[in-house]
Protein backbone atom coordinates (compact mmCIF):
# COMPACT_ATOMS: atom_id res chain seq x y z
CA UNK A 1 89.38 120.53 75.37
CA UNK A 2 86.95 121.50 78.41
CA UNK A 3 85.37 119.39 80.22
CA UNK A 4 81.98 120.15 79.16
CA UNK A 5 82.98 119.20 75.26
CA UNK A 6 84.59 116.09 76.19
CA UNK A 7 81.40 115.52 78.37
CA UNK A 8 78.73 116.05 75.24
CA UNK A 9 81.42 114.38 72.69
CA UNK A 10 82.10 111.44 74.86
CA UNK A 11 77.61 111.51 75.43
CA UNK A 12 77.25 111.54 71.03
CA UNK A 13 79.88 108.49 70.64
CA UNK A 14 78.01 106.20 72.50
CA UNK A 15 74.31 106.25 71.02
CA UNK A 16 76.20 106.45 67.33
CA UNK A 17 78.58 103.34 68.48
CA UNK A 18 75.36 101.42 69.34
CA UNK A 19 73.55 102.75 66.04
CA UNK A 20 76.44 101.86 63.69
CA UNK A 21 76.15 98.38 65.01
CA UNK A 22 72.58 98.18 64.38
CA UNK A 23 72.55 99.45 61.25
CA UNK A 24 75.64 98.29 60.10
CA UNK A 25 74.12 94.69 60.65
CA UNK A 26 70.74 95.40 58.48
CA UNK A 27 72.53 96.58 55.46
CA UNK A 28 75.18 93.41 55.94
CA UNK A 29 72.19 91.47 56.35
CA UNK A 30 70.69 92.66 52.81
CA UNK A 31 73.96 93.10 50.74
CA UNK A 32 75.14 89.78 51.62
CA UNK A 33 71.86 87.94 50.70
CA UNK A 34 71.80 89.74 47.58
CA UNK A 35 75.83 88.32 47.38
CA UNK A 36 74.98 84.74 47.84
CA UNK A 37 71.80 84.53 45.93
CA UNK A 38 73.67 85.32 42.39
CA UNK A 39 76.70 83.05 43.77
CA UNK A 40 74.11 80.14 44.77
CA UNK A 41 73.05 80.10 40.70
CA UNK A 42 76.78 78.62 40.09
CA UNK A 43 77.91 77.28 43.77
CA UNK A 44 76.16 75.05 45.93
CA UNK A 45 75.62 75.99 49.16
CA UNK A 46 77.49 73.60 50.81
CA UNK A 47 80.75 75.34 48.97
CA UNK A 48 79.74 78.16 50.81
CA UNK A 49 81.35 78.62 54.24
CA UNK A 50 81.25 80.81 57.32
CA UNK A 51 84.46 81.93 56.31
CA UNK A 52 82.97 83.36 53.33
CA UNK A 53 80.01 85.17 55.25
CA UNK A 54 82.71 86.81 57.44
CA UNK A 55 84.95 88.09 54.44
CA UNK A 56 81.98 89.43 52.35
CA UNK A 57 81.06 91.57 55.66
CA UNK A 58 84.65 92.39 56.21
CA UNK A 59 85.30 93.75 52.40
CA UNK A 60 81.72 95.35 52.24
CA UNK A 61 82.00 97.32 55.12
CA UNK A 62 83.85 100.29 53.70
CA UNK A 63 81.91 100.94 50.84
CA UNK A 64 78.74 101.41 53.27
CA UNK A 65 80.72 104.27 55.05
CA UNK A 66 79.24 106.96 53.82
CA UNK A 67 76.16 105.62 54.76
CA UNK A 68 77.06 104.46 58.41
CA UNK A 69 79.13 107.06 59.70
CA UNK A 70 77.03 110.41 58.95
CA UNK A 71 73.26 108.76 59.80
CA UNK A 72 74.57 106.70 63.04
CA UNK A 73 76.83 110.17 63.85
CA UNK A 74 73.63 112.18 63.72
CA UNK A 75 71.61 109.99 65.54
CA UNK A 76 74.53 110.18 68.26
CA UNK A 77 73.86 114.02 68.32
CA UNK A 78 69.77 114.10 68.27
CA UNK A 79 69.39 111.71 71.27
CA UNK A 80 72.33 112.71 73.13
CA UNK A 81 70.73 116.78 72.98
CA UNK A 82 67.27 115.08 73.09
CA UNK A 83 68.59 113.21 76.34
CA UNK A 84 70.41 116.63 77.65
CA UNK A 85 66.93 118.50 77.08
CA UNK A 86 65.06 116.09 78.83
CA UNK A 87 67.23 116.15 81.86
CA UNK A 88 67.25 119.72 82.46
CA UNK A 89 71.30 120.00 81.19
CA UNK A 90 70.87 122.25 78.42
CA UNK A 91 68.66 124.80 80.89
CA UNK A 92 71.50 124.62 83.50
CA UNK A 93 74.27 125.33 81.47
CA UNK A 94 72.64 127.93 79.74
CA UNK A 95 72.10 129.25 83.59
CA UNK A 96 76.00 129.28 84.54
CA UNK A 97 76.72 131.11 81.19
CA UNK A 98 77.63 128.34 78.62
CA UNK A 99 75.32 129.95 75.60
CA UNK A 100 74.05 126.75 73.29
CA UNK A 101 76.26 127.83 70.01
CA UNK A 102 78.89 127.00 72.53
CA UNK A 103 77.94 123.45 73.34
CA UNK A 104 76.85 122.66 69.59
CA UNK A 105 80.55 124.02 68.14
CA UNK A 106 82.59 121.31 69.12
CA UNK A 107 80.45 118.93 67.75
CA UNK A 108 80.22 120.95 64.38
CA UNK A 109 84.56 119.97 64.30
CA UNK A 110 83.64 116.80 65.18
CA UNK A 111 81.66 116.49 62.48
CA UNK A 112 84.31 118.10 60.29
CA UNK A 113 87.05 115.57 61.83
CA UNK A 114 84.42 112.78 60.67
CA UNK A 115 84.07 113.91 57.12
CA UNK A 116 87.84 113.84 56.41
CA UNK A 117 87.84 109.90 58.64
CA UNK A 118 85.19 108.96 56.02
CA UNK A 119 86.99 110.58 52.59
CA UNK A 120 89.52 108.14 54.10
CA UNK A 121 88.18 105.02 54.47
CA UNK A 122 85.93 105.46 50.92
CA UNK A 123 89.22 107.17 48.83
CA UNK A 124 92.26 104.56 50.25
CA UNK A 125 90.30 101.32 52.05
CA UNK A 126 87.20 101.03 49.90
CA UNK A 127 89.02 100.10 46.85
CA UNK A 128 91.32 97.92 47.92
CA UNK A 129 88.16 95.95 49.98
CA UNK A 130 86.11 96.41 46.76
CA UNK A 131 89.02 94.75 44.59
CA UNK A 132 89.55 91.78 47.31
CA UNK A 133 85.54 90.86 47.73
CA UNK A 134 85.54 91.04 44.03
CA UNK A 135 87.72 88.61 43.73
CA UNK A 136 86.68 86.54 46.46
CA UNK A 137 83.13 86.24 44.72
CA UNK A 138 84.10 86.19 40.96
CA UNK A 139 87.33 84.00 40.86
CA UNK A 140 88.16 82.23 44.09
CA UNK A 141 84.91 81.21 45.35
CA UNK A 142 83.21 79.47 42.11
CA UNK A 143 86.89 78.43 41.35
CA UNK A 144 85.88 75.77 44.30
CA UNK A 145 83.52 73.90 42.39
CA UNK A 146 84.36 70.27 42.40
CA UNK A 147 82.67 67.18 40.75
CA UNK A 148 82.63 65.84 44.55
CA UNK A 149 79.48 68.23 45.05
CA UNK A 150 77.42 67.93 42.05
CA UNK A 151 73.89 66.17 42.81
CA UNK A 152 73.84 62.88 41.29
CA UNK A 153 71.58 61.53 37.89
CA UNK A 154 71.38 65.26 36.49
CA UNK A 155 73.53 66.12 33.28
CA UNK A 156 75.72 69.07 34.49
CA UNK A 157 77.93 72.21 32.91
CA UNK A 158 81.38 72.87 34.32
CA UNK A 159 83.33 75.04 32.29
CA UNK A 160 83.60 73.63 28.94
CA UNK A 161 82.89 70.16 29.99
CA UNK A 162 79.36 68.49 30.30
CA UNK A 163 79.39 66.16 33.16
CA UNK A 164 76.86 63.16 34.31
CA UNK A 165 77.14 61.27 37.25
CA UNK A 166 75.25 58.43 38.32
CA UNK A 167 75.88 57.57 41.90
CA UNK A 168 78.30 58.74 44.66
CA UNK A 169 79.55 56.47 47.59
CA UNK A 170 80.26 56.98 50.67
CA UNK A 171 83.83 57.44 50.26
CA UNK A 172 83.03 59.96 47.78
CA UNK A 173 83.57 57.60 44.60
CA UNK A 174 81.87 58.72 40.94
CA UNK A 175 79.96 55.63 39.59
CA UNK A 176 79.15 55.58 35.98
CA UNK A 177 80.45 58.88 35.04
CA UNK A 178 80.17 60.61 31.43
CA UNK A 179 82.65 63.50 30.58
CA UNK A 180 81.95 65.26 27.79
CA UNK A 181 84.34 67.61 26.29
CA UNK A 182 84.45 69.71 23.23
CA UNK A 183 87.42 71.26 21.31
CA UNK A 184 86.27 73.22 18.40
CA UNK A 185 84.05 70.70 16.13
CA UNK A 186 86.03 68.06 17.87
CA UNK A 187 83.27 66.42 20.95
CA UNK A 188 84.66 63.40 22.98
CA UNK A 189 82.82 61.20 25.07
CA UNK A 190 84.20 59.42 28.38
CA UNK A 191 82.40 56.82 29.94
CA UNK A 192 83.95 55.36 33.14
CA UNK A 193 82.65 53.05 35.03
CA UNK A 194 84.60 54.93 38.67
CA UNK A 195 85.96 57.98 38.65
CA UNK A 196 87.85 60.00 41.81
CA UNK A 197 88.68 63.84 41.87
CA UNK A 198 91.94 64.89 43.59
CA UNK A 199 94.81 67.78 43.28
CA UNK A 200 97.80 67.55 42.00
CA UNK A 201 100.09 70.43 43.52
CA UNK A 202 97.05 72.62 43.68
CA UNK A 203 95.93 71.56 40.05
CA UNK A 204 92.10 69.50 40.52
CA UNK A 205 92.29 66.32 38.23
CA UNK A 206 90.23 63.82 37.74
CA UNK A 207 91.21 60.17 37.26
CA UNK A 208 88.74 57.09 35.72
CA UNK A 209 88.85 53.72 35.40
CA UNK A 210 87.48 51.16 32.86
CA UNK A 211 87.24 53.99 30.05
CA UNK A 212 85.38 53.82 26.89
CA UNK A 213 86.67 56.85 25.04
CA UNK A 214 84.35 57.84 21.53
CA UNK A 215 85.69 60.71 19.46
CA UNK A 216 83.53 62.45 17.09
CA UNK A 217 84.67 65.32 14.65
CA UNK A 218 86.44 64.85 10.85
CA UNK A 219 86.84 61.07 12.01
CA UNK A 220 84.88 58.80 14.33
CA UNK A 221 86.51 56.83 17.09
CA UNK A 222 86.21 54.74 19.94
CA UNK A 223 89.27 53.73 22.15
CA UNK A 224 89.22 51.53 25.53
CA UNK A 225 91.13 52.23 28.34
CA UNK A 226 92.01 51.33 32.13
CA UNK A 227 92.46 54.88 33.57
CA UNK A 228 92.34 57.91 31.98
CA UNK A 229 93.34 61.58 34.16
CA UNK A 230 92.52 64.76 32.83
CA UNK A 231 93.21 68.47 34.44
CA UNK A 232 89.62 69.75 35.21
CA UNK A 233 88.64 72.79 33.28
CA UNK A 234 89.14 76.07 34.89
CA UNK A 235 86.11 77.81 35.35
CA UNK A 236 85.52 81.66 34.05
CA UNK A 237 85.41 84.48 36.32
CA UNK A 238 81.92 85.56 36.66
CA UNK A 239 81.44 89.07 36.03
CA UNK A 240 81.79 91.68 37.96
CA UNK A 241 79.04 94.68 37.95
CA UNK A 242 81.13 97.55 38.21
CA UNK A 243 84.77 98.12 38.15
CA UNK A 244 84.46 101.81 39.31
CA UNK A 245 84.04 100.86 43.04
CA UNK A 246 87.66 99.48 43.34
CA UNK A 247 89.14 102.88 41.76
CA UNK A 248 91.00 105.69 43.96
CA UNK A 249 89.72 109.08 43.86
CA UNK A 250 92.67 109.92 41.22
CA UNK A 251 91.83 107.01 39.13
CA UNK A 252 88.53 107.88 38.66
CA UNK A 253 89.74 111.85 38.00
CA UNK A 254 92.25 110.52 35.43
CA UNK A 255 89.65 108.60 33.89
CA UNK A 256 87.17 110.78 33.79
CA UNK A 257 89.78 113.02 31.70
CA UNK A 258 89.97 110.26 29.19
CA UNK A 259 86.36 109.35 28.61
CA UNK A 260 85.60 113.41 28.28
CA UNK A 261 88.33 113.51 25.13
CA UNK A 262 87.16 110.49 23.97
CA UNK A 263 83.89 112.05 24.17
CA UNK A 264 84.29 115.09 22.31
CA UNK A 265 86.39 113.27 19.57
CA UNK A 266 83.80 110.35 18.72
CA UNK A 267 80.43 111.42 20.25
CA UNK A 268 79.74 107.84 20.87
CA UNK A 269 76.63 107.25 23.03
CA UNK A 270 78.29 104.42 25.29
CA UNK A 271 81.36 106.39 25.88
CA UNK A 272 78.68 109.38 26.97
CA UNK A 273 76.73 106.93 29.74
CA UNK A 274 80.09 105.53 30.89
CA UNK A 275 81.58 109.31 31.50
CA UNK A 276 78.14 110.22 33.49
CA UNK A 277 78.49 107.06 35.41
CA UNK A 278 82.35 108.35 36.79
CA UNK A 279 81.16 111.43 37.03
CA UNK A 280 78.34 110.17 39.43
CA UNK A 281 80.65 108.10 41.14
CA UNK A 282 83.39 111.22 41.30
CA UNK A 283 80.39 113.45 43.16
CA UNK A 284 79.01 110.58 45.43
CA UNK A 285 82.68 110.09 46.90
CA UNK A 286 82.79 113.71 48.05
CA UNK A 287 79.66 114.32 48.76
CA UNK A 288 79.46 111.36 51.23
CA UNK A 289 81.94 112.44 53.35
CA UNK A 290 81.13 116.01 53.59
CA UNK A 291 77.80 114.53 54.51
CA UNK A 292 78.85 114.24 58.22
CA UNK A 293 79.63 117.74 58.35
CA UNK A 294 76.52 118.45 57.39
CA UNK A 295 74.57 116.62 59.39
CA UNK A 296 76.49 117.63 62.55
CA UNK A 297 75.56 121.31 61.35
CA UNK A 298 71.61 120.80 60.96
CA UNK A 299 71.71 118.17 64.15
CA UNK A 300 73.13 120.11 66.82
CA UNK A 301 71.14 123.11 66.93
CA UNK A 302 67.85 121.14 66.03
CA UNK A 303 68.81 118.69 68.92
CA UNK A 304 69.11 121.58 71.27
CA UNK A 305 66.12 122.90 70.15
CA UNK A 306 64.39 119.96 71.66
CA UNK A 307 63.75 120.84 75.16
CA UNK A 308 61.65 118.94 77.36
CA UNK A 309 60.40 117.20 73.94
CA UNK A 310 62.50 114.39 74.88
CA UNK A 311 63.96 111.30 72.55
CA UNK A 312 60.65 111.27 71.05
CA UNK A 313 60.75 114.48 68.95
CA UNK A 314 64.68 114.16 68.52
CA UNK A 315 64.63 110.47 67.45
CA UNK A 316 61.83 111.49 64.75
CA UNK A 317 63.59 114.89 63.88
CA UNK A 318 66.84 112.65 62.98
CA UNK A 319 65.10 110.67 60.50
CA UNK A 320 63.44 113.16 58.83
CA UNK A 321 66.58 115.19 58.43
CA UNK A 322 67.85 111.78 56.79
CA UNK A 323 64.52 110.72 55.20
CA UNK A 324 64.74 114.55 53.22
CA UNK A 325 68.26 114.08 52.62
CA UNK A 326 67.99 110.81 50.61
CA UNK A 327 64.31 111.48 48.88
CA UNK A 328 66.52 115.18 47.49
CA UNK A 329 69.31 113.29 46.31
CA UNK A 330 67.29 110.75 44.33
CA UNK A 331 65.72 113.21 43.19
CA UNK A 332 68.60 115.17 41.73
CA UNK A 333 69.68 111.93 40.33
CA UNK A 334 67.28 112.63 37.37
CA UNK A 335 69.48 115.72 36.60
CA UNK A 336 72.30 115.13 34.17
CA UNK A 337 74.91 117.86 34.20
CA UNK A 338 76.92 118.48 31.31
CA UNK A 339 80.26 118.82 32.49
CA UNK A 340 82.36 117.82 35.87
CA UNK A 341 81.94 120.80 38.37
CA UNK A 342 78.31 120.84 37.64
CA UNK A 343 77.62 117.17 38.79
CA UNK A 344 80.02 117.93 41.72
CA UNK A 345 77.47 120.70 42.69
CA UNK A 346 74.98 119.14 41.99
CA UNK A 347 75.94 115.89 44.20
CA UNK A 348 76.45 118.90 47.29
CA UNK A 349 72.72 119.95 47.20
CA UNK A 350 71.48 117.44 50.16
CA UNK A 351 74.32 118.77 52.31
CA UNK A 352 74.11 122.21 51.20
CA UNK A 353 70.32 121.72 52.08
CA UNK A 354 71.36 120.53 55.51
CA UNK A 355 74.15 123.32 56.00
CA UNK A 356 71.67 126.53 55.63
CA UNK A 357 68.92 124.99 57.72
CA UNK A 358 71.62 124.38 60.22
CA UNK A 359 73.13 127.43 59.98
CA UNK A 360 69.58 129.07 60.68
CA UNK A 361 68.90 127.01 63.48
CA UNK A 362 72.35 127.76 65.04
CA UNK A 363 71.73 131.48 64.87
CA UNK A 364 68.25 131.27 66.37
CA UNK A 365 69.22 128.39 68.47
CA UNK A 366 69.70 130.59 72.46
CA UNK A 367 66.54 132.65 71.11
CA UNK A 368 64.33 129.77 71.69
């Protein structure tokens, strides 16, 4: 490696580190308040920890690679040319000999280097990220809910159970407490007049005190009691959006094989949705990735293009390049191939798109 390419390589890494951060913050910022508003309609707040905050960031960041690594890596390459243009470097090295396709190569194989980083982190760390923030949200985290947080004189549902509490004291007694559970046509009524929550290896329970017990179903009842425990009801998983995102690249090829026969066999319109959804999700995993290739294609000659334009025109020819990307792939979105290798192509457009205006920039790129 010369030292001019380690020079302009070492010049892109910086501005991208710095944009990564940036932006890799904003999305965080949106995805996790989207997170925590549909947990906050089944967990209070205060269940909610800084812990939690950190995890959700940790697990979401691969799935927003192939957004983060190909727009911060071509903002790296636009202001580091921009900056190179401004400063007369581009216009001396094109003096001692170094022609421009020569300085804009090595960051095309960076860019190719990228792509296959990317594939990486979205085929073999996304999933398994996916499949543990998934679980944080839908199992562990409303698995927390305790009686010892529920507001006080409001009737309440916790799993299968309808709860009331009257007061709370300050060492975290239930007073007046109503437990109503149902098996089948069976409903039975507890009304204690204290009630405390603890675990029993791991298993919540609840124990009360001065117990009037009424039964309800084929017979009517009504026992009295001192103390009465009873194993909290586990509460249900909520439900998780999409299972796709925590599949391999394999899986999601296998499956796709499955749905297709299953398909052609029953014609069934759900099945049909389901196999354009993996087939979506198939084309967006490869066409992510390759996405930094692109980019570093179109970016590089535009950026060196720039001249004395400065960070100005380079800044605002980055996000147009990613502005036209993203309006032509929602566009294309309304297209629905009818087989595999079409959607594939069709998912390649944008960074087909960016490859031939690249490509025609690179050629005309020392003619300028």
């Amino acid at each position: 490696m010369t030292i001019l390419t380690r020079y302009t390589l070492k010049q892109i890494w910086i501005p991208a580190l710095i944009a990564s951060v940036v932006i890799s913050f904003v999305i965080l910022l949106g995805t996790i308040g989207q997170e925590l508003g549909k947990l906050m309609e089944v967990l209070p707040v205060a269940q909610i920890t800084m812990v939690d905050i950190s995890l959700i960031s940790l697990y979401t960041l691969p799935s927003l690679a192939g957004f983060i690594f190909p727009i911060t890596f071509l903002l790296g390459i636009m202001l580091t040319f921009g900056r190179m243009a401004q400063t007369s470097e581009l216009i001396a090295a094109k003096a001692a000999g170094i022609p421009l396709r020569r300085m804009i190569l090595p960051v095309m194989l960076a860019g190719a280097a990228l792509s296959l980083v990317c594939f990486l982190v979205i085929d073999r760390i996304q999933p398994v990220a996916y499949q543990r923030l998934n679980q944080l949200l839908t199992s562990d985290m409303p698995h927390r809910i305790t009686f010892d947080v529920f507001p006080t004189g409001v009737m309440h549902e916790f799993g299968d159970w309808r709860v009331y509490i009257e007061r709370r004291d300050d060492e975290n007694v239930l007073h007046n407490i109503i437990v109503l559970t149902a098996e089948g046509d069976d409903v039975t009524a507890y009304y204690a007049e204290t009630a405390e929550q603890f675990s029993d290896n791991g298993v919540p329970r609840i124990t009360m005190t001065n117990v009037q017990i009424v039964g309800s179903g084929q017979t009517t009842y009504t026992n009295y009691t001192e103390k009465a425990t009873k194993t909290l009801p586990r509460l249900a998983p909520l439900e998780s959006e999409s299972e796709r995102s925590g599949w391999s690249l394999t899986r999601l090829w296998a499956t796709e094989k499955v749905t297709r026969r299953e398909v052609e066999e029953t014609g069934n319109h759900k099945t049909q949705i389901e196999l354009v959804k993996i087939r979506r999700e198939i084309g967006e995993r490869l066409a992510f990735p390759l996405m930094c290739l692109a980019v570093s294609i179109v970016a590089a000659p535009v950026g060196a293009r720039a001249r004395r334009s400065g960070r100005s025109y380079t800044f605002a020819s980055g996000v147009a390049i990613i502005a036209a990307y993203f309006v032509l792939r929602s566009a294309l979105r309304t297209v629905v191939p009818d087989s595999l290798e079409m959607t594939l192509l069709v998912a390649q457009i944008p960074n087909l798109a960016l490859v031939a205006a690249g490509l025609l920039f690179a050629w005309r790129v020392d003619r300028v």
